[in-house]
PDB file of N, CA and C in Angstrom:
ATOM      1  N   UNK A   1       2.146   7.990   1.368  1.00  0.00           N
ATOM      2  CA  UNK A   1       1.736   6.662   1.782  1.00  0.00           C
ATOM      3  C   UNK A   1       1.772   5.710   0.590  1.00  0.00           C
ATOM      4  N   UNK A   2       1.208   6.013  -0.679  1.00  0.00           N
ATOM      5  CA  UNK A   2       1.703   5.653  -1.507  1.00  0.00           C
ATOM      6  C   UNK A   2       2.983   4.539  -1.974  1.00  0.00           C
ATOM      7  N   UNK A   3       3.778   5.756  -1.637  1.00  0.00           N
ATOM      8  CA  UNK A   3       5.348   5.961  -2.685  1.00  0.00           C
ATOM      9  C   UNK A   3       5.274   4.535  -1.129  1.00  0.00           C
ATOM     10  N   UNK A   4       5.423   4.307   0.444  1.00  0.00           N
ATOM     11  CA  UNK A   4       5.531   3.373   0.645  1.00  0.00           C
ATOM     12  C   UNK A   4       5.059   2.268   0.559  1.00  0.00           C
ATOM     13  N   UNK A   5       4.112   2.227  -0.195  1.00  0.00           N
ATOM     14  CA  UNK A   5       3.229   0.562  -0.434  1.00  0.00           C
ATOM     15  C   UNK A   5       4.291   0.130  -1.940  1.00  0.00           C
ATOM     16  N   UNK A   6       4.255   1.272  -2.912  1.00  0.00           N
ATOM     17  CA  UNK A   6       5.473   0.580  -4.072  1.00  0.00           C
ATOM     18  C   UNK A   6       6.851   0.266  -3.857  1.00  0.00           C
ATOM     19  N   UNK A   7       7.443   1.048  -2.663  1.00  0.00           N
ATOM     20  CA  UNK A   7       8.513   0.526  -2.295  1.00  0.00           C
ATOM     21  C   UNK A   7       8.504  -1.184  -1.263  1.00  0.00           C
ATOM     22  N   UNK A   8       7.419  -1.172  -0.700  1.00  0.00           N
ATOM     23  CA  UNK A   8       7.495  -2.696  -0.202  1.00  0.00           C
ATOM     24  C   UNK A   8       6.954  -3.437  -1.556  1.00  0.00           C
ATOM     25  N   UNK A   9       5.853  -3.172  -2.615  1.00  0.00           N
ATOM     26  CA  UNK A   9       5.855  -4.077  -3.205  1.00  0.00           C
ATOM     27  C   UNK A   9       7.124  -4.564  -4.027  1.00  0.00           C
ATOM     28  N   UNK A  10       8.155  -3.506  -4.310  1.00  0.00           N
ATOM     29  CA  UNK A  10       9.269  -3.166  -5.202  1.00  0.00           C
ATOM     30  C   UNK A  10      10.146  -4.800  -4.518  1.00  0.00           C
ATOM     31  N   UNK A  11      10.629  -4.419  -3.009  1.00  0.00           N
ATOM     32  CA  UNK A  11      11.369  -4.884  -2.008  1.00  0.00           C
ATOM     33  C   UNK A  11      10.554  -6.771  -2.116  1.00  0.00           C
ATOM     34  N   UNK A  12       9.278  -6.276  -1.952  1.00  0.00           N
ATOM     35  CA  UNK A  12       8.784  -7.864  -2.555  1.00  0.00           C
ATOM     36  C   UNK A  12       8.842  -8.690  -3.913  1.00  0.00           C
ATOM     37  N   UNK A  13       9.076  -7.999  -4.613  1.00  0.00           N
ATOM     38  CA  UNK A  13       9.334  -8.778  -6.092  1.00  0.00           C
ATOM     39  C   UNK A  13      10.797  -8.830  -6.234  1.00  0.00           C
ATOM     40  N   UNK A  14      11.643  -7.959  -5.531  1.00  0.00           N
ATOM     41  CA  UNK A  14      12.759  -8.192  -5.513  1.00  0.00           C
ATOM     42  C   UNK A  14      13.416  -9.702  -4.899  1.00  0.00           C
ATOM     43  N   UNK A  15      12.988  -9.627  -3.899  1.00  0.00           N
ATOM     44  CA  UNK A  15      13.100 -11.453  -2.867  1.00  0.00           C
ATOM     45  C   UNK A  15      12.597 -12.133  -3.869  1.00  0.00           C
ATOM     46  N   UNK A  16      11.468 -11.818  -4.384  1.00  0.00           N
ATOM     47  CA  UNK A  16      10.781 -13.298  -4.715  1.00  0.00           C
ATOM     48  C   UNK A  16      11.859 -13.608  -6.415  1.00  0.00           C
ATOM     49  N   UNK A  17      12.194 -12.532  -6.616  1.00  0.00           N
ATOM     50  CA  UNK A  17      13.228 -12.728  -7.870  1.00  0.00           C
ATOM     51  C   UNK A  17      14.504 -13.549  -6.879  1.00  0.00           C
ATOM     52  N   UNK A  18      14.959 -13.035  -6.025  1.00  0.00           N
ATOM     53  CA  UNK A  18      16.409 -13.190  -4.855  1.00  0.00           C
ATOM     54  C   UNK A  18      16.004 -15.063  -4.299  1.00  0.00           C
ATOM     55  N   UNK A  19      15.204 -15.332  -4.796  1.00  0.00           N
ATOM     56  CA  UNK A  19      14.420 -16.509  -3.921  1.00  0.00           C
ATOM     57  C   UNK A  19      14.311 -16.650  -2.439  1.00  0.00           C
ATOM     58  N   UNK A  20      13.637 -15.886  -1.712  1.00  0.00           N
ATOM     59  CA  UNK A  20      13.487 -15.532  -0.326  1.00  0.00           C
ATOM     60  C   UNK A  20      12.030 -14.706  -0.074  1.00  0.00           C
ATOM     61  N   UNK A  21      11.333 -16.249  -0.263  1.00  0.00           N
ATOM     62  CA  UNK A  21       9.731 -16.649  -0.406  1.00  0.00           C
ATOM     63  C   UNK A  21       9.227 -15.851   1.118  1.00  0.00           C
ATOM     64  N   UNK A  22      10.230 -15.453   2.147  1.00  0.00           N
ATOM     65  CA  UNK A  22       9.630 -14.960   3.454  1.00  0.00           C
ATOM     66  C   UNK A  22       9.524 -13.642   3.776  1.00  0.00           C
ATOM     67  N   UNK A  23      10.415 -13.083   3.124  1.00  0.00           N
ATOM     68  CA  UNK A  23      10.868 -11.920   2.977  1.00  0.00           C
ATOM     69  C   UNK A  23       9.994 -10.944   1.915  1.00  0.00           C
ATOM     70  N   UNK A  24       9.585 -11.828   0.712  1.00  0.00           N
ATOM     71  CA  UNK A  24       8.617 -11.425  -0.170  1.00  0.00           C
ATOM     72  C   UNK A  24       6.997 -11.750   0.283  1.00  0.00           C
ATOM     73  N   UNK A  25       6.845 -12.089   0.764  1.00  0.00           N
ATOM     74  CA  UNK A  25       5.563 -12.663   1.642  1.00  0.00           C
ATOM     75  C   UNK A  25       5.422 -11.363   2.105  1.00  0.00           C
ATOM     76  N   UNK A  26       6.158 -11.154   3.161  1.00  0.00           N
ATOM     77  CA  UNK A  26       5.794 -10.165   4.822  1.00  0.00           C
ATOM     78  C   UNK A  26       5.957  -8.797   3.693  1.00  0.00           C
ATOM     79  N   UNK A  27       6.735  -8.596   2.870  1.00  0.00           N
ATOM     80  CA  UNK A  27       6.808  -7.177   1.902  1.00  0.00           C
ATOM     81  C   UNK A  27       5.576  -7.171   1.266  1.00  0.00           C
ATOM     82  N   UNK A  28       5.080  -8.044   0.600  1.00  0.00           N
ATOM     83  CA  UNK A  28       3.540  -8.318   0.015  1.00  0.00           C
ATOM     84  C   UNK A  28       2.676  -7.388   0.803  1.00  0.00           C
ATOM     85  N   UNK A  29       2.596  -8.600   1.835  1.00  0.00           N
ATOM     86  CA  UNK A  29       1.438  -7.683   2.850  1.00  0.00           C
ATOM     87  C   UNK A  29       1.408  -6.521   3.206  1.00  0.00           C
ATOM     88  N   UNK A  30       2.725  -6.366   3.769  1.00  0.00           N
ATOM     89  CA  UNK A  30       2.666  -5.241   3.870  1.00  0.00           C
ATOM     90  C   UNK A  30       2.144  -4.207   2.947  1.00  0.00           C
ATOM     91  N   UNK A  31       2.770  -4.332   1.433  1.00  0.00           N
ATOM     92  CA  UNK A  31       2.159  -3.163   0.769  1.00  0.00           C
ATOM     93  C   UNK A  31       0.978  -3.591   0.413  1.00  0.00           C
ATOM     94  N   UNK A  32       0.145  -4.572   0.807  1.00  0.00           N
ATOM     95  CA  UNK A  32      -1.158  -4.398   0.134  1.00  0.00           C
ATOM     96  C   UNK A  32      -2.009  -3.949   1.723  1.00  0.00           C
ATOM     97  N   UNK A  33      -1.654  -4.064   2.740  1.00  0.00           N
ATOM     98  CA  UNK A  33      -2.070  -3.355   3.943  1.00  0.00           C
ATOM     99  C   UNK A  33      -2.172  -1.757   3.561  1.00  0.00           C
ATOM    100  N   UNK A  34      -0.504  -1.144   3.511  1.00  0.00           N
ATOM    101  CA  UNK A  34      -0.860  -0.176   3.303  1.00  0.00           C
ATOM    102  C   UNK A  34      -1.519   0.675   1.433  1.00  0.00           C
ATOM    103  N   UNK A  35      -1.297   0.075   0.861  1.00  0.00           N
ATOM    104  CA  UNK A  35      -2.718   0.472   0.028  1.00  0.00           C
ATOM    105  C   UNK A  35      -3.567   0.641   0.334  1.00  0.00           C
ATOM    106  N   UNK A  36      -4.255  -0.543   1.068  1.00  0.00           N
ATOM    107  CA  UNK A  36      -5.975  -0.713   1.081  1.00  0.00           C
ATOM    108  C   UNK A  36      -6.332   0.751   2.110  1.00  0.00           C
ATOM    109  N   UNK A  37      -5.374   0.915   3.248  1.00  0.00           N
ATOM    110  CA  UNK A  37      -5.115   2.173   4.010  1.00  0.00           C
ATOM    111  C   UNK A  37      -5.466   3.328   3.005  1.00  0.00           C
ATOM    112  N   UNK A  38      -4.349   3.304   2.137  1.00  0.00           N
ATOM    113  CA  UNK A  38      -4.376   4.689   1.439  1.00  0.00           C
ATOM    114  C   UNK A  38      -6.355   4.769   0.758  1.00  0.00           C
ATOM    115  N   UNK A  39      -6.365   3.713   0.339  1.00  0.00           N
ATOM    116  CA  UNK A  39      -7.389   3.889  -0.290  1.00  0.00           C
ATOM    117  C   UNK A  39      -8.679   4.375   0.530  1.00  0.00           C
ATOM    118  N   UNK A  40      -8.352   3.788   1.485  1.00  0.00           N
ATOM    119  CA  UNK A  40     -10.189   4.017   2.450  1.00  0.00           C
ATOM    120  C   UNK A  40      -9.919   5.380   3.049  1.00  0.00           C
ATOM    121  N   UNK A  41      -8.429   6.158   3.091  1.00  0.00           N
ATOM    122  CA  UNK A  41      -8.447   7.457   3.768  1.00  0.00           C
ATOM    123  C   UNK A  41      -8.583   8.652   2.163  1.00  0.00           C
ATOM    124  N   UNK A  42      -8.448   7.868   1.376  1.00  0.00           N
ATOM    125  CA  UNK A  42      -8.849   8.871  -0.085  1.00  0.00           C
ATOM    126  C   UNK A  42     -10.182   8.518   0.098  1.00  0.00           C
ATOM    127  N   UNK A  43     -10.925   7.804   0.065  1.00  0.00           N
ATOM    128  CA  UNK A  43     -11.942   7.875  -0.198  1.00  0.00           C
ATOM    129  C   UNK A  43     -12.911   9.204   1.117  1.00  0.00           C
ATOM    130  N   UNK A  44     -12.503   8.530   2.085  1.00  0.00           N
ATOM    131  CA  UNK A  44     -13.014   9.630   3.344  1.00  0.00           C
ATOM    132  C   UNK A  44     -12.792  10.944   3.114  1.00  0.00           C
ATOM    133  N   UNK A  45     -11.643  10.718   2.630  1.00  0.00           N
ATOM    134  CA  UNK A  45     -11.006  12.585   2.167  1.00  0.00           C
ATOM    135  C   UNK A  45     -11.980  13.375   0.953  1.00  0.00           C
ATOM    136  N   UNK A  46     -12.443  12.127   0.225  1.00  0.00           N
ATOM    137  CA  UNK A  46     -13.288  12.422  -0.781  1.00  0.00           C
ATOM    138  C   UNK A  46     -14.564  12.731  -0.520  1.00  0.00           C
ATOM    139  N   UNK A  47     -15.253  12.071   0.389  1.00  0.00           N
ATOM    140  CA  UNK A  47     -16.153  12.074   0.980  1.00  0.00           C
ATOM    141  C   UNK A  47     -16.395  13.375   1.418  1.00  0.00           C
ATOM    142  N   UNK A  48     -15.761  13.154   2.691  1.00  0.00           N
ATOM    143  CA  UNK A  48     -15.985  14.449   3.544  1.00  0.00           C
ATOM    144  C   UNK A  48     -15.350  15.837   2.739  1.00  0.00           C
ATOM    145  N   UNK A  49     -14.653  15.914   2.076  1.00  0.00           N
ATOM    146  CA  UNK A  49     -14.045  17.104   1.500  1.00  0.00           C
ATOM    147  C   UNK A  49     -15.651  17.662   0.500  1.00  0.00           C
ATOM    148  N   UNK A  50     -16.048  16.700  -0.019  1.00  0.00           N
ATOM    149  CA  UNK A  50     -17.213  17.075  -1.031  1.00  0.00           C
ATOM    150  C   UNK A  50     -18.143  17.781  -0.329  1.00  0.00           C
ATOM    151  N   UNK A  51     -18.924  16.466   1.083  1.00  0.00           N
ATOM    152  CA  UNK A  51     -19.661  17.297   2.196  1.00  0.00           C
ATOM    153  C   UNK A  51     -19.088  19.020   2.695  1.00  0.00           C
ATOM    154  N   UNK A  52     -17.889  18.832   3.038  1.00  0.00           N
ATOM    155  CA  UNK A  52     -17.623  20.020   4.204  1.00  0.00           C
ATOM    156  C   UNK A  52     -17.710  21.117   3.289  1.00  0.00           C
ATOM    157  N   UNK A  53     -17.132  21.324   1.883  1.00  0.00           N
ATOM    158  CA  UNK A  53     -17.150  22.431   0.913  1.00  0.00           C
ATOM    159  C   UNK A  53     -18.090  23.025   0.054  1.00  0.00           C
ATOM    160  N   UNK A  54     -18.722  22.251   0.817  1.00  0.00           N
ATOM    161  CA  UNK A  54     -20.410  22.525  -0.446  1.00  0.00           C
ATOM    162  C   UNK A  54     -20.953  23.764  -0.141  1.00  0.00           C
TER     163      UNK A  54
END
């Protein structure tokens, strides 16, 4: 999940270098959508992995 949030941010700095302000926009979001994703399911994983193994 990761490796796809750096490839849209990649794809977004690429446009915004390409000048195609729309294209780098919607790639933005996207990878900061799926980050914030990755992050709140690491954290749960963290969570609950600590709980369930104790």
């Amino acid at each position: 999940m990761l490796r796809w949030a750096l490839f849209f941010l990649l794809v977004a700095i690429i446009a915004a270098i390409l000048g195609m302000p729309q294209v780098a926009a919607i790639s933005g979001e996207i990878s900061k959508i799926i980050f914030f994703v990755f992050i709140v399911l690491f954290l749960l994983i963290l969570l609950f992995g600590a709980t369930i193994f104790k």
